[in-house]
N, C-alpha and C. Protein backbone atom coordinates (compact mmCIF):
# COMPACT_ATOMS: atom_id res chain seq x y z
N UNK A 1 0.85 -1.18 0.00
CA UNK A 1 0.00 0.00 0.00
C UNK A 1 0.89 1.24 0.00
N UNK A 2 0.43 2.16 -1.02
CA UNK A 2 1.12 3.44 -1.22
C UNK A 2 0.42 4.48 -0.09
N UNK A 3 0.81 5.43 0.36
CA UNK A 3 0.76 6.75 0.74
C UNK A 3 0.77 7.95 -0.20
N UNK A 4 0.05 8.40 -0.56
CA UNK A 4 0.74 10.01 -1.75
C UNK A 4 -0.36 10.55 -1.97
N UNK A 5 0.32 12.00 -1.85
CA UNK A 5 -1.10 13.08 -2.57
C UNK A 5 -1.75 12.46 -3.56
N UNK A 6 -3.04 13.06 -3.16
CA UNK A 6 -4.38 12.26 -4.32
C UNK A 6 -4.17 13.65 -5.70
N UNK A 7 -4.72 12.75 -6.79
CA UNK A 7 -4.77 13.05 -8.13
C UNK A 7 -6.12 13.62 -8.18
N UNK A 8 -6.16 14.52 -9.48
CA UNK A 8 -7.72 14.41 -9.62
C UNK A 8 -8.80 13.57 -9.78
N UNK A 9 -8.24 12.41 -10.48
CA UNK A 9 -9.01 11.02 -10.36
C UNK A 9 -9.00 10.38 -8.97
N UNK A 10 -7.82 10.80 -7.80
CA UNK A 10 -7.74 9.72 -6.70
C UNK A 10 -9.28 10.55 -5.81
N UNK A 11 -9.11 12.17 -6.52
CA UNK A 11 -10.35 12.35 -5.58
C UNK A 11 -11.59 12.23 -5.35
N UNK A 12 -12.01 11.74 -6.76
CA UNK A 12 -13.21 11.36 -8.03
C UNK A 12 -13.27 10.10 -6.80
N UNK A 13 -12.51 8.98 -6.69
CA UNK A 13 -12.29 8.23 -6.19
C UNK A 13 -12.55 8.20 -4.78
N UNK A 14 -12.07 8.66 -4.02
CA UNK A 14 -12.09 9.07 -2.52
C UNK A 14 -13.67 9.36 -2.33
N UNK A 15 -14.18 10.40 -3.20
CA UNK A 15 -15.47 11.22 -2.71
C UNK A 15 -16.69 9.76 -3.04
N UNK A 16 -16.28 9.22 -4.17
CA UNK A 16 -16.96 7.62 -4.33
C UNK A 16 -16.95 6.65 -2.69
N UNK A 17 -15.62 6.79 -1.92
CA UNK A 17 -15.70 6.44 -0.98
C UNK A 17 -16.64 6.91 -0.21
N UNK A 18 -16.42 8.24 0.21
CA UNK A 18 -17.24 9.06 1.04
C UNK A 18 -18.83 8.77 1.06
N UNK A 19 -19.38 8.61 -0.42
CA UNK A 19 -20.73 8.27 -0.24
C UNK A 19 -21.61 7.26 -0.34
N UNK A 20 -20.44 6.65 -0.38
CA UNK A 20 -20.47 5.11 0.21
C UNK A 20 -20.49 4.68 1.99
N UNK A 21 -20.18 5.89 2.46
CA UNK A 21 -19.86 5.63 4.01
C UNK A 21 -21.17 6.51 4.19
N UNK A 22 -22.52 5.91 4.25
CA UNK A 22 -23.39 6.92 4.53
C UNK A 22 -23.51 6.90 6.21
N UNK A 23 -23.27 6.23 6.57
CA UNK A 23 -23.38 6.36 8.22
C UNK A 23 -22.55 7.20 9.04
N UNK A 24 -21.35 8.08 8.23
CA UNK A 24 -20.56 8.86 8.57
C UNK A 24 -21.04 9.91 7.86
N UNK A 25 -21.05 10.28 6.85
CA UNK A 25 -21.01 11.57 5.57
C UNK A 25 -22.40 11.48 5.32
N UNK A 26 -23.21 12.58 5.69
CA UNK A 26 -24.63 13.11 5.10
C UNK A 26 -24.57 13.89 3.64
N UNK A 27 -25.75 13.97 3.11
CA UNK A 27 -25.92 15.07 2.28
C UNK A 27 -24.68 16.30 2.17
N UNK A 28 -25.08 17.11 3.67
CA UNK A 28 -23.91 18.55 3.60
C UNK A 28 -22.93 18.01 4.08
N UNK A 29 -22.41 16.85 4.66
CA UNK A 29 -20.81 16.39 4.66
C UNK A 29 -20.44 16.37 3.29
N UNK A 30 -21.14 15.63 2.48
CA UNK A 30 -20.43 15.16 1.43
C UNK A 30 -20.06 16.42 0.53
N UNK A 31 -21.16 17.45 0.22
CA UNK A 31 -21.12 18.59 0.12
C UNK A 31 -20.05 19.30 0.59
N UNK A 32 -19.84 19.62 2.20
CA UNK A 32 -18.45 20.31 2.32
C UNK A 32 -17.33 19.70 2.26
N UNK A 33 -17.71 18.35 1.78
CA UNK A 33 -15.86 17.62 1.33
C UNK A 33 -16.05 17.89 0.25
N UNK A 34 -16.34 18.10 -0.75
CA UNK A 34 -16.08 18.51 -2.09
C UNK A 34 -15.43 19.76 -2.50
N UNK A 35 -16.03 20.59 -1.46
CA UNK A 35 -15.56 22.14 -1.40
C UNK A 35 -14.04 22.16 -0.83
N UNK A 36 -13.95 20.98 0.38
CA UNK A 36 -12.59 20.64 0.86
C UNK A 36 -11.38 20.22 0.22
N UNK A 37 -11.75 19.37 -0.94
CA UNK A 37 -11.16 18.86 -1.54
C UNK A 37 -10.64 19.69 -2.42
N UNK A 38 -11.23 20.89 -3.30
CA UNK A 38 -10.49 21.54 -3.81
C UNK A 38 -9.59 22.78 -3.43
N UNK A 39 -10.11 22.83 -2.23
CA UNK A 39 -9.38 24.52 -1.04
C UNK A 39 -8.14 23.41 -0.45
N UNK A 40 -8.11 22.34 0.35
CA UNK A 40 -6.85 21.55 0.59
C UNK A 40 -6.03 20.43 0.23
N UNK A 41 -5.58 20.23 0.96
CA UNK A 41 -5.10 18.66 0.92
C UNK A 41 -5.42 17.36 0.75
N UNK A 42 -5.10 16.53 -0.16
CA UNK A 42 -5.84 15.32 0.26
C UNK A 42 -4.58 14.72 -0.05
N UNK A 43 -4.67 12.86 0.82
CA UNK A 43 -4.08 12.18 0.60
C UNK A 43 -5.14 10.90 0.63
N UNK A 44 -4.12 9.73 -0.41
CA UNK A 44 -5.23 8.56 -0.56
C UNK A 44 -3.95 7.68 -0.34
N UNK A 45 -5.19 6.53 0.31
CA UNK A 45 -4.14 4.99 0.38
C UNK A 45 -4.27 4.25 -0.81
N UNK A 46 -3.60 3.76 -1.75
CA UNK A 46 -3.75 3.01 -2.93
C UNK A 46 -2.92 1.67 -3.14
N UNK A 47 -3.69 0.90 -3.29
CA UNK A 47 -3.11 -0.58 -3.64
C UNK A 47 -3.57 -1.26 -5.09
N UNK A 48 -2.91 -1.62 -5.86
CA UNK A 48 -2.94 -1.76 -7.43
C UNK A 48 -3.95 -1.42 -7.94
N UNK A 49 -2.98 0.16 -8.17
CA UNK A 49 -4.39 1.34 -8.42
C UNK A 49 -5.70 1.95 -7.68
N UNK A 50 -5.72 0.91 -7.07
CA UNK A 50 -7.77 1.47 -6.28
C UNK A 50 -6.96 1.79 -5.52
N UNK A 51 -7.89 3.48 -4.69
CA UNK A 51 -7.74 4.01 -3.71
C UNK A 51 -8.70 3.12 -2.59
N UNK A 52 -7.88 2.89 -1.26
CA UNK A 52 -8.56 2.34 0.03
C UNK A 52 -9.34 2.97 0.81
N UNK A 53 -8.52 4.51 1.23
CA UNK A 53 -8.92 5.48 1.65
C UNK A 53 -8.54 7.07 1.45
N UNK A 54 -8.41 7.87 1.93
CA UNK A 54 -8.75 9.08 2.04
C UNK A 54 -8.73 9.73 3.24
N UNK A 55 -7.37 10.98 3.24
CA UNK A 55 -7.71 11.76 4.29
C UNK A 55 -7.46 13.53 3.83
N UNK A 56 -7.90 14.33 4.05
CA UNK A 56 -7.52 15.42 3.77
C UNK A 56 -7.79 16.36 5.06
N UNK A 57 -6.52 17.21 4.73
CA UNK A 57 -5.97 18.40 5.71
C UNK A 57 -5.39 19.27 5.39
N UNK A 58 -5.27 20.14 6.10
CA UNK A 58 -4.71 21.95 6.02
C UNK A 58 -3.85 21.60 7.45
N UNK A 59 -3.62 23.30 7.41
CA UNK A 59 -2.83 23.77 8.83
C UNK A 59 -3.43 24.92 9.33
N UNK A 60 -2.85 25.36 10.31
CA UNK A 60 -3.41 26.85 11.14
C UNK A 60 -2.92 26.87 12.09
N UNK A 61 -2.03 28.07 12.09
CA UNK A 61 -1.39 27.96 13.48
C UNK A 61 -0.32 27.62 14.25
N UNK A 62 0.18 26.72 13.09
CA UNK A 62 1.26 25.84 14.22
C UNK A 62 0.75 24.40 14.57
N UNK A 63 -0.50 23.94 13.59
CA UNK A 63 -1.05 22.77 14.05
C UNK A 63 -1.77 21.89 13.05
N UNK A 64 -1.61 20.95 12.62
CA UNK A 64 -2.23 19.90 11.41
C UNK A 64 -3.91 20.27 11.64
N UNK A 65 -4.92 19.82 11.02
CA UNK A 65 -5.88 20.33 11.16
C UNK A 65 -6.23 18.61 9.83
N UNK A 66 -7.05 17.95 10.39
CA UNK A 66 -7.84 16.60 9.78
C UNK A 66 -8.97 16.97 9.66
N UNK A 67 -9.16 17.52 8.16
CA UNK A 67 -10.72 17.75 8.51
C UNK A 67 -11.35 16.49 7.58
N UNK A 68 -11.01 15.39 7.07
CA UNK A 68 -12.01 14.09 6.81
C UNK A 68 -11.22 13.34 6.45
N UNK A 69 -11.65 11.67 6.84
CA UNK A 69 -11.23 10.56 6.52
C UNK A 69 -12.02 9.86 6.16
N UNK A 70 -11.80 8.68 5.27
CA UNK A 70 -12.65 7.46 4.96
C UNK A 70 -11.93 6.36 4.82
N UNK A 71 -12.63 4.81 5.25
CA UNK A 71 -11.62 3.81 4.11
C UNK A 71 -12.82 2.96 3.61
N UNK A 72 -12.73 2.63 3.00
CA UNK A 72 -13.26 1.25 2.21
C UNK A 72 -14.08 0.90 3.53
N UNK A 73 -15.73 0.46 3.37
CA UNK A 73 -16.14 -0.19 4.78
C UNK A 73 -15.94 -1.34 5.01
N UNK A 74 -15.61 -2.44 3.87
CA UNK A 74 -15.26 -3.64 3.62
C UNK A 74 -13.63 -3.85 4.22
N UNK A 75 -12.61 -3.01 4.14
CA UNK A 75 -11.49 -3.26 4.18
C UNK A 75 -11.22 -2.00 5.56
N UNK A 76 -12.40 -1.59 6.73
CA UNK A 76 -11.76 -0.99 7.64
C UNK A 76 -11.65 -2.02 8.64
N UNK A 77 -9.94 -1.25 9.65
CA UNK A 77 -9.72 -1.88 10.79
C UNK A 77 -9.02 -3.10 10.39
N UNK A 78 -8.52 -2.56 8.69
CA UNK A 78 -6.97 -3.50 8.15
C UNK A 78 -5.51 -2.59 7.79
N UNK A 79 -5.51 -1.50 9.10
CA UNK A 79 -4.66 -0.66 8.90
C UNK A 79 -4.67 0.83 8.17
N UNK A 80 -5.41 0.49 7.59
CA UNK A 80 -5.24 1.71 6.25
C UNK A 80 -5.77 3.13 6.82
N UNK A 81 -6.55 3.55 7.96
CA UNK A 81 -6.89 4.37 8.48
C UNK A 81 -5.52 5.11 9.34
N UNK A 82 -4.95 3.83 10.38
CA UNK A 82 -3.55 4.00 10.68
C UNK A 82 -2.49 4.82 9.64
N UNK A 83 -2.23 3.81 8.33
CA UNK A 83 -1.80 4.35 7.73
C UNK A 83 -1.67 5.44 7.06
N UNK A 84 -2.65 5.99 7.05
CA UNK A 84 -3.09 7.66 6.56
C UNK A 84 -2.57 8.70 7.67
N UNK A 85 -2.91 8.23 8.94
CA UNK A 85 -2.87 9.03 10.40
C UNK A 85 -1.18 8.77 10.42
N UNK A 86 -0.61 7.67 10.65
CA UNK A 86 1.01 8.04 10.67
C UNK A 86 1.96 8.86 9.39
N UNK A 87 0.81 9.08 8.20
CA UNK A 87 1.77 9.76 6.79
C UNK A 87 1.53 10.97 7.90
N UNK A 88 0.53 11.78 8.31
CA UNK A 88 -0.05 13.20 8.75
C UNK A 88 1.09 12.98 9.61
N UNK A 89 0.98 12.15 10.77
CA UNK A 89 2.27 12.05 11.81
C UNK A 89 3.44 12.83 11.18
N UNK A 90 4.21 11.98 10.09
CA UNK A 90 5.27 12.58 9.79
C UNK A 90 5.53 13.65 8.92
N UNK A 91 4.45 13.93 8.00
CA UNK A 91 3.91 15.41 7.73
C UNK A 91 4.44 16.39 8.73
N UNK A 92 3.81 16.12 9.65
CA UNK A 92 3.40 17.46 11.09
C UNK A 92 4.91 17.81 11.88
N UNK A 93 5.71 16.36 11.81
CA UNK A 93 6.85 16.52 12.61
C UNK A 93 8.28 17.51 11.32
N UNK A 94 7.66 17.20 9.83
CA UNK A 94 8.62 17.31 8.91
C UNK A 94 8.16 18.94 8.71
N UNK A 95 7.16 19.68 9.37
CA UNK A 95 6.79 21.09 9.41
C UNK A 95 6.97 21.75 11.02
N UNK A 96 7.60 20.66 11.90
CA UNK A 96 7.91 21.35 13.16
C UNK A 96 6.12 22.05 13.49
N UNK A 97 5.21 20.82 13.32
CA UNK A 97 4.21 21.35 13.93
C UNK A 97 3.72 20.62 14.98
N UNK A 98 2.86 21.09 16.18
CA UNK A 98 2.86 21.03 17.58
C UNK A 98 1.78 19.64 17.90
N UNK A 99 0.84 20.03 17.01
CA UNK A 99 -0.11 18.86 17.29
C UNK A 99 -0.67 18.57 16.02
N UNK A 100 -1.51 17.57 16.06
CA UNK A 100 -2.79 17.23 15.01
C UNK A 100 -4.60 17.36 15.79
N UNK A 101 -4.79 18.57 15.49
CA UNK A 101 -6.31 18.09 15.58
C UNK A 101 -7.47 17.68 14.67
N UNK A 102 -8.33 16.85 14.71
CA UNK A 102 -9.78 16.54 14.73
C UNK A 102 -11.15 16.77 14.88
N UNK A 103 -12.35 16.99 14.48
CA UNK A 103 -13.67 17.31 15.49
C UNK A 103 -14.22 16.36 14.70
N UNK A 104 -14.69 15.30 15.87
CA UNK A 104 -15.90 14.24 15.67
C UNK A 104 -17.24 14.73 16.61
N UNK A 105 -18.15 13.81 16.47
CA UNK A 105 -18.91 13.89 17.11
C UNK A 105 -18.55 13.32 18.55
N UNK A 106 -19.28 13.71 20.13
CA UNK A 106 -19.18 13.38 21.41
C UNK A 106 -19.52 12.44 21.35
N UNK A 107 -18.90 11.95 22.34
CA UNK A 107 -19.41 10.32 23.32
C UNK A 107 -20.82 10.44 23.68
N UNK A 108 -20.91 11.37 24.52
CA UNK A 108 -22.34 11.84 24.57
C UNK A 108 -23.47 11.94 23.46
N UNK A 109 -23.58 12.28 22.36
CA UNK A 109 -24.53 11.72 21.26
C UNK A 109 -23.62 10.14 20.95
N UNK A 110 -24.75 9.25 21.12
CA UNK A 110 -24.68 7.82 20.96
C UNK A 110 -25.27 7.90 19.29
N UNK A 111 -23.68 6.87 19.36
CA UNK A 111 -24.19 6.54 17.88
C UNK A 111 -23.16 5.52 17.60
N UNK A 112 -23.51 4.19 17.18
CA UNK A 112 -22.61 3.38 16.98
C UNK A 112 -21.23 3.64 15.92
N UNK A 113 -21.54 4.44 14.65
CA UNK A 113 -20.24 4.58 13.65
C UNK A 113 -19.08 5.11 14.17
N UNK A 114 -19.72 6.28 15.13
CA UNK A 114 -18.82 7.13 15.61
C UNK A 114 -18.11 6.78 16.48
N UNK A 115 -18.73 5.89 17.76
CA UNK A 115 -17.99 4.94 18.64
C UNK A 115 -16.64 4.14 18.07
N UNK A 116 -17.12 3.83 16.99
CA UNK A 116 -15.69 3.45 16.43
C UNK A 116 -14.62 4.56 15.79
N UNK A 117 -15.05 5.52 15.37
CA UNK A 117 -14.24 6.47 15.28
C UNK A 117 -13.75 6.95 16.24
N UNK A 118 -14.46 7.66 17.46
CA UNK A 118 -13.29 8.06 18.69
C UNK A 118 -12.67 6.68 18.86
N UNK A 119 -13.01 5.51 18.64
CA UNK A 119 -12.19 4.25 19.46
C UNK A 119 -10.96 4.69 18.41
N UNK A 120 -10.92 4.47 17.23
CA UNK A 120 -10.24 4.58 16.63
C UNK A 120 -8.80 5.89 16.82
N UNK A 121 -9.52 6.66 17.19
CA UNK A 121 -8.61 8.08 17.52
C UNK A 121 -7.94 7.87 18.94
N UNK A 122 -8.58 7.46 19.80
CA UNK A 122 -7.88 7.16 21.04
C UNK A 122 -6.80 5.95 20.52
N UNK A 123 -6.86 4.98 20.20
CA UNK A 123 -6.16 4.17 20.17
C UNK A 123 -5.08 4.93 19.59
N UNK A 124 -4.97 5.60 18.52
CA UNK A 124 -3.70 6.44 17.96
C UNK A 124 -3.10 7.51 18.52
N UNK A 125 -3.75 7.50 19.79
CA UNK A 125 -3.05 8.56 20.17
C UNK A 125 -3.63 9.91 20.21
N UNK A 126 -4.72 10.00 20.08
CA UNK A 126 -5.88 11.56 20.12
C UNK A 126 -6.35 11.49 21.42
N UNK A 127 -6.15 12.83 22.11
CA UNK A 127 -7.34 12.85 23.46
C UNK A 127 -8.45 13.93 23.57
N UNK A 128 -9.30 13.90 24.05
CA UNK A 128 -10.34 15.06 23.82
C UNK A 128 -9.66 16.13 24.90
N UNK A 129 -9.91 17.36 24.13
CA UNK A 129 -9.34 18.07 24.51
C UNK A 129 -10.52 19.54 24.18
N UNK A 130 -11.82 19.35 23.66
CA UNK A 130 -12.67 20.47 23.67
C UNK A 130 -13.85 20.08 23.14
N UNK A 131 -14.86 20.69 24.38
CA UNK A 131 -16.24 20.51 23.47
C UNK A 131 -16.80 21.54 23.14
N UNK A 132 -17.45 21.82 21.66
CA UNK A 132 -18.07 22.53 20.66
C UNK A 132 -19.54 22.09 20.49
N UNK A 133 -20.13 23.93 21.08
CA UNK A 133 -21.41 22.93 20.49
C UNK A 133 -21.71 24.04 19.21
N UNK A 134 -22.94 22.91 18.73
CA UNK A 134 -23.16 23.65 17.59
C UNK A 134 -23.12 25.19 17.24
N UNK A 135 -23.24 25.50 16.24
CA UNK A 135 -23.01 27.21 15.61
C UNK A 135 -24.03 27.25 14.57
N UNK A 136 -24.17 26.07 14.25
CA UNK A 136 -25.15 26.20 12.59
C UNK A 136 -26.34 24.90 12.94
N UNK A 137 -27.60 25.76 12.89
CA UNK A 137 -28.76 25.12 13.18
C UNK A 137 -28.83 23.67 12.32
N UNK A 138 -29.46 22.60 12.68
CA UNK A 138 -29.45 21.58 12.26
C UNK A 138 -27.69 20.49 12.13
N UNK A 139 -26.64 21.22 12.84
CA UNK A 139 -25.25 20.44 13.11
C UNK A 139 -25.76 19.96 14.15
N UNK A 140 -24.30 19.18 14.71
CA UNK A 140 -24.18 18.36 16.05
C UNK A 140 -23.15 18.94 16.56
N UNK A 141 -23.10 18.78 17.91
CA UNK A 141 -22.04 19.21 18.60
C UNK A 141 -21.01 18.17 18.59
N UNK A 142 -19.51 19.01 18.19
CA UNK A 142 -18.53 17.84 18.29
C UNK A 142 -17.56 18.28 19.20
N UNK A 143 -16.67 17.20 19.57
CA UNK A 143 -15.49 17.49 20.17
C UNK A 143 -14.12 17.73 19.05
N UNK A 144 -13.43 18.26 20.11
CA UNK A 144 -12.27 18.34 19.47
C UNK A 144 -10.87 17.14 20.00
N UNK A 145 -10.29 16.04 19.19
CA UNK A 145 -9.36 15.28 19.64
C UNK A 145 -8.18 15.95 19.15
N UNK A 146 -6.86 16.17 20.28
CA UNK A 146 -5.93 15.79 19.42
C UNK A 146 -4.65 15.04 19.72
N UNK A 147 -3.42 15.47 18.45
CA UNK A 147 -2.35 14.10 18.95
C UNK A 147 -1.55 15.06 18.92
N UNK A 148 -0.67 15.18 20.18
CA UNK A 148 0.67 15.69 20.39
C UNK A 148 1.89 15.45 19.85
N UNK A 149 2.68 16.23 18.97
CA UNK A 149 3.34 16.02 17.96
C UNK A 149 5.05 16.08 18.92
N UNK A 150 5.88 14.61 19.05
CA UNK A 150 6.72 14.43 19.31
C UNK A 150 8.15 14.59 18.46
């Protein structure tokens, strides 16, 4: 499995992921990853040719900034999520930046997808570190995780 900035096709690709993960990405998720996708960063995991997953990010500050991930729902929790989160790792350390943050949804709104997503973030190394509540009628309130950049 490769690591590397996504192409215009890897993102064609990726956003195919995205709405495929409907239990994560609504309507206006999918919507503001599109808009994301062309204002930042993306990176994709690729194995003979097909993209696995997808993460894209910016900076601000002095600090990585994850604003979406996906992998394959068939092929998550076979690394490839990891693998995206340790490229950002060494991204962040190769810009002398301080941390990586996140905003998922709280522990507090129950919801099984997401349970695996903070599981997922804790296990790598993210801690909550702020809660946000909504700003824009019809959002959810999320937290903020992040990973301290060694």
């Amino acid at each position: 499995m490769k690591i590397r900035q996504a192409t215009v096709k890897d993102k064609k690709e990726a956003m195919a992921i995205a709405k495929s993960l409907n239990e994560w990405f609504n309507k206006d998720g999918i919507k503001n990853m599109a808009i994301d996708f062309k204002m930042n960063h993306v990176i994709v995991a690729k194995e003979k040719k097909k993209v696995l997953g997808f993460l894209s990010y910016t900076t601000y500050s002095g600090k990585m900034l994850l604003l979406w991930m996906g992998v394959y729902k068939g092929i998550q929790r076979s690394g490839v999520g990891k693998a995206l989160v340790d490229w950002l790792v060494k991204e962040s350390k190769r810009f002398k930046l301080y941390s990586i943050e996140v905003e998922t949804l709280p522990e507090e709104d129950i919801y099984k997808p997401y349970e695996r997503t903070r599981a997922f973030y804790y296990k790598n190394g993210f801690e909550r570190v702020l809660y946000k509540k909504a700003r824009v009628k019809g959002w959810d309130d999320q937290i903020v995780l992040e990973k301290k950049i060694k």
